[in-house]
N, C-alpha and C. Protein backbone atom coordinates (compact mmCIF):
# COMPACT_ATOMS: atom_id res chain seq x y z
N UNK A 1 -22.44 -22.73 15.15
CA UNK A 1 -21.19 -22.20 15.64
C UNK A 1 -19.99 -23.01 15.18
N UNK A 2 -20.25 -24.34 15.15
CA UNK A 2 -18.90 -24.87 14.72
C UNK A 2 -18.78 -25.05 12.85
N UNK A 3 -19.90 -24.52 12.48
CA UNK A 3 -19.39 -23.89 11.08
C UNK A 3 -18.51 -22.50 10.88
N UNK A 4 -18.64 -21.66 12.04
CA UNK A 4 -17.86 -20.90 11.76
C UNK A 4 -16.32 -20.56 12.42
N UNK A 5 -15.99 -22.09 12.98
CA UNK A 5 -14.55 -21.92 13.01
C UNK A 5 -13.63 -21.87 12.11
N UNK A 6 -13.65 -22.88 11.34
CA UNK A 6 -12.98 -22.75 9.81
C UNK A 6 -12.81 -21.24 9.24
N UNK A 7 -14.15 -20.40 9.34
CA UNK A 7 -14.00 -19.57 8.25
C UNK A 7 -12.67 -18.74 9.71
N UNK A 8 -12.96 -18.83 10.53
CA UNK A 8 -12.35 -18.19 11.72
C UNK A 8 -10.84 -18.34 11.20
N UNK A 9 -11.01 -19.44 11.70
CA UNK A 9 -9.23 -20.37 10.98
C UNK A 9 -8.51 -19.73 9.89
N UNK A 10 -9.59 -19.40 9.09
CA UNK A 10 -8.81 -19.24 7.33
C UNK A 10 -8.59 -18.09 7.60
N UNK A 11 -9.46 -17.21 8.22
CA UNK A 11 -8.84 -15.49 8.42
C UNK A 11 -7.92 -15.52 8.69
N UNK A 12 -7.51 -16.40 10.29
CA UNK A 12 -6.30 -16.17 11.09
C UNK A 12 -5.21 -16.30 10.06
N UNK A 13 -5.29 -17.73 9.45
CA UNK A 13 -4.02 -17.72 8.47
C UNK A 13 -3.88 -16.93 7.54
N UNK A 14 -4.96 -16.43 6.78
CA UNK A 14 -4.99 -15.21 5.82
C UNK A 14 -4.16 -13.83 6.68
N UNK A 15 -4.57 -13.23 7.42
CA UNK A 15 -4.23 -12.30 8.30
C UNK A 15 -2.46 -12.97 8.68
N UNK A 16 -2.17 -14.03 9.12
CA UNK A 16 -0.79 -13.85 9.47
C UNK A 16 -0.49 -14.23 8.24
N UNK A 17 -0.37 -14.92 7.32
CA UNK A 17 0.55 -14.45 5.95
C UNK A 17 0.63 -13.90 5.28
N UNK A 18 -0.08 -12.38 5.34
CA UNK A 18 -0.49 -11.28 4.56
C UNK A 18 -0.18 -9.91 5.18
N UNK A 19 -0.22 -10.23 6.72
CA UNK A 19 -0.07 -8.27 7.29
C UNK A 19 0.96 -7.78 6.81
N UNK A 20 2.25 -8.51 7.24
CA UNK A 20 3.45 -7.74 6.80
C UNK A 20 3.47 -7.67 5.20
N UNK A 21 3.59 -8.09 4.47
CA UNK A 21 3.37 -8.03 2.97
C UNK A 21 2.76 -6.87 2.69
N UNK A 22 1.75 -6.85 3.44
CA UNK A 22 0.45 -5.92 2.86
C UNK A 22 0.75 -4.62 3.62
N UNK A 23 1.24 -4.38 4.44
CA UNK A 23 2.05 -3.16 5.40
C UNK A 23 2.84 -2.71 4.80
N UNK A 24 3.73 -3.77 4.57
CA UNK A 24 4.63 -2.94 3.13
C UNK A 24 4.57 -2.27 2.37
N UNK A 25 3.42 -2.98 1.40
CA UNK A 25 3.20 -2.41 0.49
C UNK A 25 2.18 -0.63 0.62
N UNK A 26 1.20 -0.66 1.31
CA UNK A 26 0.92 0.59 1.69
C UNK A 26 1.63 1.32 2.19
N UNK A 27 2.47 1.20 3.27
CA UNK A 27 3.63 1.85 3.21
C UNK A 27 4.44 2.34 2.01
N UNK A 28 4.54 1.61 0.98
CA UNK A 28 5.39 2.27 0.03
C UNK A 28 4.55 3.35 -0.78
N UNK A 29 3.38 2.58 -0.95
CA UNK A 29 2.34 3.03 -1.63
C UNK A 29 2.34 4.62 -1.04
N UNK A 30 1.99 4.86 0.37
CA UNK A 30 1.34 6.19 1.09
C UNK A 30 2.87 6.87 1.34
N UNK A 31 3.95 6.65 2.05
CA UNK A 31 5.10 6.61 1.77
C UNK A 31 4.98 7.66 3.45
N UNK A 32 4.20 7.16 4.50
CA UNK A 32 4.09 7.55 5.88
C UNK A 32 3.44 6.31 6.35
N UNK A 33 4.74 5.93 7.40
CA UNK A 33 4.27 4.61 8.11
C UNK A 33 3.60 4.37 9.08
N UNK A 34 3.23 5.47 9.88
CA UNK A 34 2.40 5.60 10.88
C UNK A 34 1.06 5.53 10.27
N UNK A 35 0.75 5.86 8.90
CA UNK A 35 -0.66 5.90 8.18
C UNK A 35 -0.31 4.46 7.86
N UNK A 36 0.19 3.77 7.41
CA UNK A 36 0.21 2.58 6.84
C UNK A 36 -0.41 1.56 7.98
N UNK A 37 0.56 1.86 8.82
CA UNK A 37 0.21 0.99 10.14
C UNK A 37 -1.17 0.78 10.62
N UNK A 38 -1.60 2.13 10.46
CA UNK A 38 -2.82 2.43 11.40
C UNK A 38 -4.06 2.11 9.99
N UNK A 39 -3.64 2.08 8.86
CA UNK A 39 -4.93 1.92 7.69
C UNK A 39 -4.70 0.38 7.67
N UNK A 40 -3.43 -0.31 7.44
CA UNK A 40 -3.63 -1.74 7.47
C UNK A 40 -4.17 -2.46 8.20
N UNK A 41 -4.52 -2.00 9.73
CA UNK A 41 -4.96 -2.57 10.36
C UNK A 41 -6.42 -2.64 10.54
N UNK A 42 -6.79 -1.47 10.38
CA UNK A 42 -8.33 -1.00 10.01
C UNK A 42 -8.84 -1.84 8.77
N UNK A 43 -7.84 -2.02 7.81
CA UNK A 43 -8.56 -3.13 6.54
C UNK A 43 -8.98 -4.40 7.23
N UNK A 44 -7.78 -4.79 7.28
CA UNK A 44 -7.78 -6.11 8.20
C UNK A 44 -8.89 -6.22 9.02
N UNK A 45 -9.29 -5.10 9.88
CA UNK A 45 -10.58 -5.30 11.16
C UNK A 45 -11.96 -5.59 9.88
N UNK A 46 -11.57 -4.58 8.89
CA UNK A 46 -12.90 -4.78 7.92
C UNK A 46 -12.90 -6.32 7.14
N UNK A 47 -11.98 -6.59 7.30
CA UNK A 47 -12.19 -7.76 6.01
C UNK A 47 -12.15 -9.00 7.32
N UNK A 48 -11.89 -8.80 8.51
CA UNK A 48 -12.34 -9.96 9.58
C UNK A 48 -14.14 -9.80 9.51
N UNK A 49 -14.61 -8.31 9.44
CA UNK A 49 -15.82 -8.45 9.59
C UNK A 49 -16.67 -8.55 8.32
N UNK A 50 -16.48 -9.15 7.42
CA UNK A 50 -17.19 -9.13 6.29
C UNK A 50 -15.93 -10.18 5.84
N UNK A 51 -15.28 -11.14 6.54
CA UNK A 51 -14.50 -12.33 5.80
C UNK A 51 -15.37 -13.13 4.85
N UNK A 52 -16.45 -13.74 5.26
CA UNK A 52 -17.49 -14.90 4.37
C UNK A 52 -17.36 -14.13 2.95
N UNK A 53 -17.29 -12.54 2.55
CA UNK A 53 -17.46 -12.45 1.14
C UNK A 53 -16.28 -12.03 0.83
N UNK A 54 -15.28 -10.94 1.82
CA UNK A 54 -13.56 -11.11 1.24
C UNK A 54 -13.02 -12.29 0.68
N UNK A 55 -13.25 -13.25 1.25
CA UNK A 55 -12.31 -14.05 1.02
C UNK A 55 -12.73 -15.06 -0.06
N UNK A 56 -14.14 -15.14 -0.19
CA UNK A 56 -15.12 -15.00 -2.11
C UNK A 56 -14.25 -14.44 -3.14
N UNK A 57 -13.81 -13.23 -2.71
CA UNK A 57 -13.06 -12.12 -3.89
C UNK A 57 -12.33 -13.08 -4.72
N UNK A 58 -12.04 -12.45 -6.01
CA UNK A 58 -10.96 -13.02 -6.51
C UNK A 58 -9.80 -12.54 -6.03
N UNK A 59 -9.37 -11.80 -5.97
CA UNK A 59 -8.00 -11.20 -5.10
C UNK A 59 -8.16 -10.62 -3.43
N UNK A 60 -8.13 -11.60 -2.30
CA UNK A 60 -8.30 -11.05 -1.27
C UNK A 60 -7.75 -9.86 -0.84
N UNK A 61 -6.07 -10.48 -0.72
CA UNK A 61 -4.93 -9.61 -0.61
C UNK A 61 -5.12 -7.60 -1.10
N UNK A 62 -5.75 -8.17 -2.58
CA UNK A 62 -6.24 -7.00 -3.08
C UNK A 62 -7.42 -5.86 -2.24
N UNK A 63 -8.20 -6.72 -2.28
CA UNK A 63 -8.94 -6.16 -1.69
C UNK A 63 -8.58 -5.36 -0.27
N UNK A 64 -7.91 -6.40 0.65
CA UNK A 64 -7.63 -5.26 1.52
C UNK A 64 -6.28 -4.37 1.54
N UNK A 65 -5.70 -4.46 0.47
CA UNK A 65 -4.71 -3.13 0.37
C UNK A 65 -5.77 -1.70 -0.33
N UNK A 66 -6.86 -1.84 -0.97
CA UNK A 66 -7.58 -1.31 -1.79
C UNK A 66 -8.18 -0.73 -0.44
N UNK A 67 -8.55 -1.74 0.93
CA UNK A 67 -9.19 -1.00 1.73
C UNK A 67 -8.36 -0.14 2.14
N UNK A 68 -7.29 -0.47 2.69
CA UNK A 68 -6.13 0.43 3.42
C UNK A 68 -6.00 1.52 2.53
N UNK A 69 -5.62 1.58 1.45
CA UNK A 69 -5.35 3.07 0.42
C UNK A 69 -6.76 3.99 0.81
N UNK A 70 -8.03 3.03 0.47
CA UNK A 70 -9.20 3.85 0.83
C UNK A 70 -9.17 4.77 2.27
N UNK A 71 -8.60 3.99 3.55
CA UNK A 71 -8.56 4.72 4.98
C UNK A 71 -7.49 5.93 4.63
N UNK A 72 -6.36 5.45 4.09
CA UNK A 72 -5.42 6.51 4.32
C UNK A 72 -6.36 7.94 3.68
N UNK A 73 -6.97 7.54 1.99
CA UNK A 73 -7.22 9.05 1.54
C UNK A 73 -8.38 9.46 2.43
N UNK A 74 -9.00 8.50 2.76
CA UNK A 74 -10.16 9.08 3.57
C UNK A 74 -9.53 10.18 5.06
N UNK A 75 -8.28 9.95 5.47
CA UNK A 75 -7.97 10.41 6.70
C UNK A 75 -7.45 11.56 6.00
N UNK A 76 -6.64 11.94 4.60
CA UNK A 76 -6.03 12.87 4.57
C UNK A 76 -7.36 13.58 3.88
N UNK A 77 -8.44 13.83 3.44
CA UNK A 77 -9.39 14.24 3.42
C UNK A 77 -9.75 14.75 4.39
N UNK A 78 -10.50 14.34 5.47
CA UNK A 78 -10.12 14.46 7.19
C UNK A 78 -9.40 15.74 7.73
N UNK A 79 -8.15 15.29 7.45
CA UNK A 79 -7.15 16.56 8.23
C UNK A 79 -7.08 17.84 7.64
N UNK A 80 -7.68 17.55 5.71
CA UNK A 80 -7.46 18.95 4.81
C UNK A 80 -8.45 19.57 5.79
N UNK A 81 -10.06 18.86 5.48
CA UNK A 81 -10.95 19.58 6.14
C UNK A 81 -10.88 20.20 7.32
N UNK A 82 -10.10 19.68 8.55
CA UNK A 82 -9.60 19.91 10.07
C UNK A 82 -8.68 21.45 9.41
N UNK A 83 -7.97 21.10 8.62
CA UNK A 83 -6.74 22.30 8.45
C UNK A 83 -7.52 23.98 8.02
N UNK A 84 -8.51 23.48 7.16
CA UNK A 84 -9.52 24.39 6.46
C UNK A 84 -9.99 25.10 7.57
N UNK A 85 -10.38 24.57 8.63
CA UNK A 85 -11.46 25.04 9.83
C UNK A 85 -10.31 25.52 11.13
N UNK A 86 -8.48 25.12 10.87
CA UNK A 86 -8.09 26.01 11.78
C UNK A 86 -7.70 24.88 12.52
N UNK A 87 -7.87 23.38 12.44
CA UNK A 87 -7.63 22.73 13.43
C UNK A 87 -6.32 22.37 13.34
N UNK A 88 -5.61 22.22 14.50
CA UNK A 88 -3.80 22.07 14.05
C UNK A 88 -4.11 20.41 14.02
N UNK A 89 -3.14 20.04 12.97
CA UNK A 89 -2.55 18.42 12.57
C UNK A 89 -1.29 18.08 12.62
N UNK A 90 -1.39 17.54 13.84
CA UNK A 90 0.38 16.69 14.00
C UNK A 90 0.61 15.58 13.34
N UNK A 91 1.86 15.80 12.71
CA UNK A 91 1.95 13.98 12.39
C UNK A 91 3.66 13.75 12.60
N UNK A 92 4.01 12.99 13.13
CA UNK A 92 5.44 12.34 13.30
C UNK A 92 5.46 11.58 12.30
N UNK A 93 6.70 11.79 11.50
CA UNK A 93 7.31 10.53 10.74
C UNK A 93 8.13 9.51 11.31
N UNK A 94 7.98 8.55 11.01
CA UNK A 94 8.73 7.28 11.55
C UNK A 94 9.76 7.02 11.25
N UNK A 95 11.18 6.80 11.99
CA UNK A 95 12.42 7.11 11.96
C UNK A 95 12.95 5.43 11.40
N UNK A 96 12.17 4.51 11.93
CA UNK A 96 12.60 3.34 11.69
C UNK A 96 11.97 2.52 10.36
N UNK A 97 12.79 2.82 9.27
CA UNK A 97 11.30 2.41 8.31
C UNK A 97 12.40 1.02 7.73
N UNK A 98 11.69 0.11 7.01
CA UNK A 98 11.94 -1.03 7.07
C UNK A 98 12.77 -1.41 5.50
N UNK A 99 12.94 -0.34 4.41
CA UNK A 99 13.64 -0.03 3.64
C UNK A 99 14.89 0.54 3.59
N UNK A 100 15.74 0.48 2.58
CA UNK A 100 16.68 1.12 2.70
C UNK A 100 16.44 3.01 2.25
N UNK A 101 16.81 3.69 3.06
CA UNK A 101 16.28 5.01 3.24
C UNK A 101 16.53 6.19 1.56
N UNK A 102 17.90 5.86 1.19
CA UNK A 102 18.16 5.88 -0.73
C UNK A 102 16.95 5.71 -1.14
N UNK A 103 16.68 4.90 -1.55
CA UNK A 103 15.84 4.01 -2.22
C UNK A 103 14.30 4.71 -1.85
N UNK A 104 14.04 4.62 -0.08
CA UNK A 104 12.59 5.39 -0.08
C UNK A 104 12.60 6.59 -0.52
N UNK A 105 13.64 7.44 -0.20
CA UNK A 105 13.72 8.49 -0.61
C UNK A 105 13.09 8.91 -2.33
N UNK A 106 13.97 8.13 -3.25
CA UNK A 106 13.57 8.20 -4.70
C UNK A 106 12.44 7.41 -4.54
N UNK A 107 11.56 6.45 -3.82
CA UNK A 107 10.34 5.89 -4.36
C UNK A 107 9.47 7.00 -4.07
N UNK A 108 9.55 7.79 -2.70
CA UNK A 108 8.61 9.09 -2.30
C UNK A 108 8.81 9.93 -3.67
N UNK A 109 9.56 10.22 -4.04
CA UNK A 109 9.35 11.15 -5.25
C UNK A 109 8.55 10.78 -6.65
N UNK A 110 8.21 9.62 -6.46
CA UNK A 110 7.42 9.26 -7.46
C UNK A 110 5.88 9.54 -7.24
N UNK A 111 5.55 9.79 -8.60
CA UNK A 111 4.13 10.00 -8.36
C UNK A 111 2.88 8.86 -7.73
N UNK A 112 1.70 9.33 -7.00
CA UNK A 112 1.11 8.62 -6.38
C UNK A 112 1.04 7.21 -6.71
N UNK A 113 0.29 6.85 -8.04
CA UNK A 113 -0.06 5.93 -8.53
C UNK A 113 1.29 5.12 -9.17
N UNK A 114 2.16 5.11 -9.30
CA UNK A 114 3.27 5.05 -9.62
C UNK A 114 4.19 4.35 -8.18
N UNK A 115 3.76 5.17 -7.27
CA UNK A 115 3.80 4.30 -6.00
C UNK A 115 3.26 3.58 -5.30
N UNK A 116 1.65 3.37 -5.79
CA UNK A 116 1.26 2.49 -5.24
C UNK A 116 0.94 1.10 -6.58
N UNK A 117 1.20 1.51 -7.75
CA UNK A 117 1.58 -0.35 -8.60
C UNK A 117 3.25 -0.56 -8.33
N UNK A 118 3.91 -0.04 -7.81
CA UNK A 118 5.18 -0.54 -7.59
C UNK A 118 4.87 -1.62 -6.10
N UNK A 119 4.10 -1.00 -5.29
CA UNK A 119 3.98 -1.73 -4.17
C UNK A 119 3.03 -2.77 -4.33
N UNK A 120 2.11 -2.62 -5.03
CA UNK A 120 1.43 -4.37 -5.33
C UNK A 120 1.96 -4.97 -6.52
N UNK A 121 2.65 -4.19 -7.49
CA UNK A 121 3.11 -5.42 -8.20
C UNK A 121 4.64 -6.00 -8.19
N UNK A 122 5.15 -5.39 -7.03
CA UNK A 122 6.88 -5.21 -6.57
C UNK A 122 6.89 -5.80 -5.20
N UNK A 123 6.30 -5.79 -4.41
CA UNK A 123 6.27 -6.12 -3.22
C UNK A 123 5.23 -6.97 -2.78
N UNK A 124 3.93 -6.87 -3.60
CA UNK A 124 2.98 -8.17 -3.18
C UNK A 124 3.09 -8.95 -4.21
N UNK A 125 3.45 -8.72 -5.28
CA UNK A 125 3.99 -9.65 -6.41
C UNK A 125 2.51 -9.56 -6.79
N UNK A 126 1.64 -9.23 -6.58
CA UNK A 126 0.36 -9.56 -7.74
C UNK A 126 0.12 -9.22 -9.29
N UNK A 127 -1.10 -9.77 -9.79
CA UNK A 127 -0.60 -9.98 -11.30
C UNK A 127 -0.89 -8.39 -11.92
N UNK A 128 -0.99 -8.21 -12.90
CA UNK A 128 -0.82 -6.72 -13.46
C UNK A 128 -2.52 -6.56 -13.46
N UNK A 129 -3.67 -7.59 -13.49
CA UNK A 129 -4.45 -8.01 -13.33
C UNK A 129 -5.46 -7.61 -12.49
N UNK A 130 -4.52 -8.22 -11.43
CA UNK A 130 -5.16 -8.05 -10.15
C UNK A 130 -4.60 -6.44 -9.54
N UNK A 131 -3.77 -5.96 -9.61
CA UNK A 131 -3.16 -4.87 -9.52
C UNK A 131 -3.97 -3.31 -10.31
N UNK A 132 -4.24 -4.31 -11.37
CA UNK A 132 -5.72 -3.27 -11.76
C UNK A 132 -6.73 -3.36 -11.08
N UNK A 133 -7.57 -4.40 -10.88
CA UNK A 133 -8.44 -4.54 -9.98
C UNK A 133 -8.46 -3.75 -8.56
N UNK A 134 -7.50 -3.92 -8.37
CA UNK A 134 -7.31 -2.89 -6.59
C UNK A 134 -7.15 -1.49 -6.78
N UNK A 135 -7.01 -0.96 -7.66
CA UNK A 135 -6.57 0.35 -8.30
C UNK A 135 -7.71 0.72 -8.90
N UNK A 136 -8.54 0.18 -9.06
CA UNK A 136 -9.61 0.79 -10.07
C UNK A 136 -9.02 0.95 -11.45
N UNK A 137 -8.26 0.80 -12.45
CA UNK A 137 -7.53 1.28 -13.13
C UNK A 137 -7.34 0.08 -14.29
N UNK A 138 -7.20 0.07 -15.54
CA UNK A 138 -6.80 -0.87 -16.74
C UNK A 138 -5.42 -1.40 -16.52
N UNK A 139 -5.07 -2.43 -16.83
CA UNK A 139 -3.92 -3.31 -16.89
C UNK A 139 -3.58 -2.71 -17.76
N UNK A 140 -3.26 -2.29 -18.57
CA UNK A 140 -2.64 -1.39 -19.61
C UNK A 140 -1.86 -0.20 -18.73
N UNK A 141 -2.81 0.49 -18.40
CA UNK A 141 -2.20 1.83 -17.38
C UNK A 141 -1.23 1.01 -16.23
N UNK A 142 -1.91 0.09 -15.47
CA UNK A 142 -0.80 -0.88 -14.53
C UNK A 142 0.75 -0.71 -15.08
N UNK A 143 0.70 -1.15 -16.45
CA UNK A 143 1.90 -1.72 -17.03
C UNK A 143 2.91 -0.92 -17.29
N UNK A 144 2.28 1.07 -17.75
CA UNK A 144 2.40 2.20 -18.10
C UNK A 144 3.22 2.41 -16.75
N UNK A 145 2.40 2.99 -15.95
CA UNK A 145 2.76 3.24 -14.21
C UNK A 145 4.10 2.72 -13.64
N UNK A 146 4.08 1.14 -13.85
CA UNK A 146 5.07 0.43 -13.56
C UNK A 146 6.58 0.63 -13.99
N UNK A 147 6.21 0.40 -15.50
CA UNK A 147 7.21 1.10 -16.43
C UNK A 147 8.01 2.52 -16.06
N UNK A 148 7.01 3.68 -15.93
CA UNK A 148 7.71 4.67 -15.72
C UNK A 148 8.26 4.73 -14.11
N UNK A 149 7.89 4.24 -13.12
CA UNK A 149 8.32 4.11 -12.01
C UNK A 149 9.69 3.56 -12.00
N UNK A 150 9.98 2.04 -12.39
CA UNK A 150 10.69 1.69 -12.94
C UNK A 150 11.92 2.16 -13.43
N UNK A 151 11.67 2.83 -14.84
CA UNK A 151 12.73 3.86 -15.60
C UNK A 151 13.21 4.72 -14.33
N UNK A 152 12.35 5.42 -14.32
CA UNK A 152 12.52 6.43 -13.34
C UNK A 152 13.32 6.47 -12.17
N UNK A 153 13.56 5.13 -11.65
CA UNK A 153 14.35 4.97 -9.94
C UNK A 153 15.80 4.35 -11.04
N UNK A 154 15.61 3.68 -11.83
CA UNK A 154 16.73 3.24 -12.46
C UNK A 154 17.76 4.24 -12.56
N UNK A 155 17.18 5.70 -13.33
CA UNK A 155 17.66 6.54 -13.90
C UNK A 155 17.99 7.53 -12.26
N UNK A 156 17.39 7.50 -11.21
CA UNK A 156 18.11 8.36 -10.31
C UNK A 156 19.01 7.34 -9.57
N UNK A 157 19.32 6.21 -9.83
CA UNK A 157 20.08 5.28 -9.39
C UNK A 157 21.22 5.26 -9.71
N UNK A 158 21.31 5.27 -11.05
CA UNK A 158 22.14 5.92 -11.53
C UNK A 158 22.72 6.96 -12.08
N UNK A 159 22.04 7.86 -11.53
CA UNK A 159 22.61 9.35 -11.83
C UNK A 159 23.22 9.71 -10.11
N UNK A 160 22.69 9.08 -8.74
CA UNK A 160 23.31 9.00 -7.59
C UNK A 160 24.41 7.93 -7.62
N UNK A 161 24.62 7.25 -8.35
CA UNK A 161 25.75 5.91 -8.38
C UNK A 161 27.08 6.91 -9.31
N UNK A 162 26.83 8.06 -10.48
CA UNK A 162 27.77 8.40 -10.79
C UNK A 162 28.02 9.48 -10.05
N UNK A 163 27.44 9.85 -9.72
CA UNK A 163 27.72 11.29 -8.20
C UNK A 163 28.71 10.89 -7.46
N UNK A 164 28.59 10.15 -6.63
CA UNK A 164 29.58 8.77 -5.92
C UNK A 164 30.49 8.87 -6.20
N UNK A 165 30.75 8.18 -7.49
CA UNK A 165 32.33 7.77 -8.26
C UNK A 165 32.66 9.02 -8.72
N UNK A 166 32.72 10.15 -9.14
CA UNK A 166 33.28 11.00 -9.18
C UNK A 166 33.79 11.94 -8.32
């Protein structure tokens, strides 16, 4: 038992210097914060219970945003099927979101994947690397994704910045 305080320990600190980071970023990623909320936390419960080999990983962090993306599609899978069979699905959007609302606005319009390497390699800062790794996906495509996301908010940034001034 007192071998496994430490690993106890390292979660706790893993877990508090990572939720908000990592909330974020699925949040931007899923671009509904009530799913973010509720999948980040569910990673987190998974990677407390299987910490001894999370935290083995080469990219922890990764790993559990990779879990969280996994809960969210798994839930909207879920509700298609519920919707298919007739079952009604409520969902409230969250009024208080922790971005500036511009800005979410044009990141929601970006395509999936496009929103979710902006959020690990923009907001968790991870490497293009590791950002593949959590994605399933080539560092090459990472770089692609990024890029056009990128261009893309630039260019409605400034096409809403000359709207403005005129």
């Amino acid at each position: 038992m007192a071998q496994d305080t430490p690993v106890a320990g390292d979660f706790e600190a893993f877990y508090a210097r990572f939720r908000d980071p990592v909330l974020r970023a699925v949040f931007v990623a899923s671009g509904d914060k009530e799913a973010a909320e509720d999948a980040t936390a569910e990673a987190f419960v998974r990677a407390c219970a299987k910490w001894r080999r999370v935290r083995k990983h080469p990219a922890p962090v990764a790993w559990v945003i990779t879990t969280a993306l996994n809960v969210i599609r798994s839930g909207k899978r879920r509700r298609r099927r519920e919707e298919e069979r007739g079952v009604p699905v409520t969902e409230e959007q969250a009024h208080n979101e922790p971005f500036d609302p511009c800005l979410l606005a044009l990141v929601r319009e970006l395509p999936v994947r496009q929103r979710q390497v902006l959020a690990l390699r923009v907001l968790l800062d991870l490497s293009t690397e590791q950002t593949a790794d959590a994605l399933g996906i080539a560092a090459g495509t990472v770089t692609a994704h990024l890029h056009r996301a990128l261009e893309s908010l630039r260019t409605q940034l400034q096409d809403r910045t000359e709207e403005v001034e005129q």
